[in-house]
Protein backbone atom coordinates (compact mmCIF):
# COMPACT_ATOMS: atom_id res chain seq x y z
CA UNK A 1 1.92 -40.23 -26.88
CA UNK A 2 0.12 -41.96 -23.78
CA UNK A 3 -1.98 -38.65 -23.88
CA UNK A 4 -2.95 -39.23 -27.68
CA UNK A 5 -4.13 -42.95 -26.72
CA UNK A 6 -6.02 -42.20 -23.59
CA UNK A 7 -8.21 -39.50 -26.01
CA UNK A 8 -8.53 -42.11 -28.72
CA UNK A 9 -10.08 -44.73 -26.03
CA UNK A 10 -11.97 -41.69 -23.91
CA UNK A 11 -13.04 -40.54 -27.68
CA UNK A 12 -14.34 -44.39 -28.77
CA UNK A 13 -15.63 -45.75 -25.64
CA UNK A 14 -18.16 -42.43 -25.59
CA UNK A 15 -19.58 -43.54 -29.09
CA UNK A 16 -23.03 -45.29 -28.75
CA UNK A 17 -23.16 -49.50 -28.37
CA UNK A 18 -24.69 -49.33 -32.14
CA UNK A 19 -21.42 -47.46 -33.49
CA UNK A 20 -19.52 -50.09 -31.97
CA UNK A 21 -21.68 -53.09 -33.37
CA UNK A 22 -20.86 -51.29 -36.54
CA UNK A 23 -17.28 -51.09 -36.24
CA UNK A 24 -17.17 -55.09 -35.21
CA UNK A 25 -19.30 -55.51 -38.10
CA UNK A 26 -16.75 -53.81 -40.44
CA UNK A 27 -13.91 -55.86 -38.74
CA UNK A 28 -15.53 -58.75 -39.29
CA UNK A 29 -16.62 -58.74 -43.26
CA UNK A 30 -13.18 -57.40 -43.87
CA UNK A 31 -11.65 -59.85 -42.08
CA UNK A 32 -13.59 -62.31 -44.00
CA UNK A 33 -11.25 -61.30 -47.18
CA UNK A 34 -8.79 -63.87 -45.59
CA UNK A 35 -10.74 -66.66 -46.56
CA UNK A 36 -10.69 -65.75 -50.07
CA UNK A 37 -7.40 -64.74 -50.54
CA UNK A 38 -6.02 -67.30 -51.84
CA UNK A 39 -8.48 -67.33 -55.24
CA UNK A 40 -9.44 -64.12 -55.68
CA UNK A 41 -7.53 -61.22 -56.00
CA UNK A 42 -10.38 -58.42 -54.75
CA UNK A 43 -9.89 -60.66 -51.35
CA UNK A 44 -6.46 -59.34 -51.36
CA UNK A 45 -7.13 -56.01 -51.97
CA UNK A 46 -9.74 -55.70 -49.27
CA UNK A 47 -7.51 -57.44 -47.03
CA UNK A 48 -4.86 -54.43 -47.82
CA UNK A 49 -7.57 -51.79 -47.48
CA UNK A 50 -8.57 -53.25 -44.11
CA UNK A 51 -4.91 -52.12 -43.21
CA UNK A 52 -3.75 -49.33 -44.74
CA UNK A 53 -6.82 -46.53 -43.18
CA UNK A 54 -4.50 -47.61 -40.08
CA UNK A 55 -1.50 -45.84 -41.48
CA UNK A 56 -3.50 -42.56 -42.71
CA UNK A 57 -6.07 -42.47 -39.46
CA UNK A 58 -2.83 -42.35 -37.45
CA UNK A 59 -1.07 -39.09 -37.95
CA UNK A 60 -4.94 -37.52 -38.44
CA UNK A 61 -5.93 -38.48 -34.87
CA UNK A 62 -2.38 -37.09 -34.20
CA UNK A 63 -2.89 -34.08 -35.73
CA UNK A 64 -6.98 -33.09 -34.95
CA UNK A 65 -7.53 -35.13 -32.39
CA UNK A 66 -11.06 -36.15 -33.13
CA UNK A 67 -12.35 -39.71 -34.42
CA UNK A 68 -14.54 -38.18 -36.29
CA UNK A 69 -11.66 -37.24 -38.49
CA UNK A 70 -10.56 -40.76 -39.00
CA UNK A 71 -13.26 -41.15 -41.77
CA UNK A 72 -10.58 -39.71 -43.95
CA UNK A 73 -8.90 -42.38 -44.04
CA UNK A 74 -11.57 -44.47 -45.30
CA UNK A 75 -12.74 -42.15 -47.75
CA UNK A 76 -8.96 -42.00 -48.98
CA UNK A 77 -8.81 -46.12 -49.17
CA UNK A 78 -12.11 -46.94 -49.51
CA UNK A 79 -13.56 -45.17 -52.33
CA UNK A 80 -10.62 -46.46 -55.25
CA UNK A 81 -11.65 -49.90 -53.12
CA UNK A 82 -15.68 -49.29 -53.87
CA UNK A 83 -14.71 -48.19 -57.25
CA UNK A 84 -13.06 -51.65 -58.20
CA UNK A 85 -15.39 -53.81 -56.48
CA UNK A 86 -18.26 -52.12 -58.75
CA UNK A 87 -15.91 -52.33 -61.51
CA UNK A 88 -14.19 -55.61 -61.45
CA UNK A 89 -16.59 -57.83 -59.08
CA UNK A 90 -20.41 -56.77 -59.68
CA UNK A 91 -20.52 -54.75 -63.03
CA UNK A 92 -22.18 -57.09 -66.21
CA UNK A 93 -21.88 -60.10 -64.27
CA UNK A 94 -24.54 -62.62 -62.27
CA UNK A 95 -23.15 -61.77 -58.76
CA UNK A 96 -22.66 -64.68 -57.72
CA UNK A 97 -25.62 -65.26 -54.93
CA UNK A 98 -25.01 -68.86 -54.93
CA UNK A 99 -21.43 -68.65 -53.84
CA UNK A 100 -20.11 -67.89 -50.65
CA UNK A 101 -17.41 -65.44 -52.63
CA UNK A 102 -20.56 -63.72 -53.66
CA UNK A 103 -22.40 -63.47 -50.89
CA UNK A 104 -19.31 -62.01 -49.27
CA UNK A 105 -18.63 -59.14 -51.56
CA UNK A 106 -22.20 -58.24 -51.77
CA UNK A 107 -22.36 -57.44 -48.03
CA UNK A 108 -18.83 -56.28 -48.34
CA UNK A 109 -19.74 -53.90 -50.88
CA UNK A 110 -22.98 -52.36 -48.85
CA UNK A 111 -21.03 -52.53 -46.25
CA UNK A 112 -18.28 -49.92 -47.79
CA UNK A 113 -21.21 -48.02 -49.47
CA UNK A 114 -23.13 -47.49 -45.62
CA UNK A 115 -19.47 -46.66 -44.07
CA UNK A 116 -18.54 -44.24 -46.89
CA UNK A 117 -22.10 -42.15 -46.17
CA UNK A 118 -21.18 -42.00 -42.53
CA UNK A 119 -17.63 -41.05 -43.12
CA UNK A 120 -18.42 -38.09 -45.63
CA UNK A 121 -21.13 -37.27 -43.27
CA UNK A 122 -18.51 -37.01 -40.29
CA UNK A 123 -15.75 -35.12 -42.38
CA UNK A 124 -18.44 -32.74 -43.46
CA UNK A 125 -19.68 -31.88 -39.80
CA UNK A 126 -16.01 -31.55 -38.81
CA UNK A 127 -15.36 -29.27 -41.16
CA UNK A 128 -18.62 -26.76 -40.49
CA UNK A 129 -16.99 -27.13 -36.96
CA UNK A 130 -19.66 -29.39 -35.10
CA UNK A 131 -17.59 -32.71 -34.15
């Protein structure tokens, strides 16, 4: 198991210092969700899906080996998570630009739609066998 961690960190510390800025970036906007928990049930859900790509990514990494697999796990959580947030929290409504709640799930929701592209991207190029 030691093995499987050391290729995770040899795998992430390899990726360039924008892919990490990204990652942090991601952390941080989901993180966010906590402030709005307590109001706003799309808080909760992103707080959930911030969580639960840990629990699928796992066993993948396990399994191939490659971060570039991990995507998966967003595209599994994340998608159903983009699909509500254009549902419930942006669709026929003002969205909210005057409220920090707004704000947040604006750049939450770009943020989801940027990381999807770059997942589907990586689970495509692992598939055709270049990652």
């Amino acid at each position: 198991m030691n093995e499987v961690l050391e290729s995770l960190s040899l795998q992430m510390d390899a990726l360039p210092r924008l892919v990490h800025y990204w990652i942090n970036w991601m952390g941080a906007i989901f993180l966010l969700s906590i402030v709005f928990v307590k109001k706003h049930k799309a808080a909760r859900y992103v707080l959930l899906a911030m969580v639960l790509p840990g629990f699928i990514a796992a066993p993948l990494f396990y399994i191939f080996r490659s971060i570039h697999i991990l995507g998966l796990a967003h595209i599994i959580v994340w998608g159903p998570l983009l699909y509500y947030l254009m549902l419930k929290e942006l669709r026929g409504r003002d969205i909210m630009m005057r409220s920090a709640y707004g704000i947040w799930i604006v750049l939450l929701t770009i943020t989801v739609i940027v990381s999807l592209v770059f997942d589907i991207r990586d689970i495509v190029l692992v598939l055709m066998g270049f990652k």
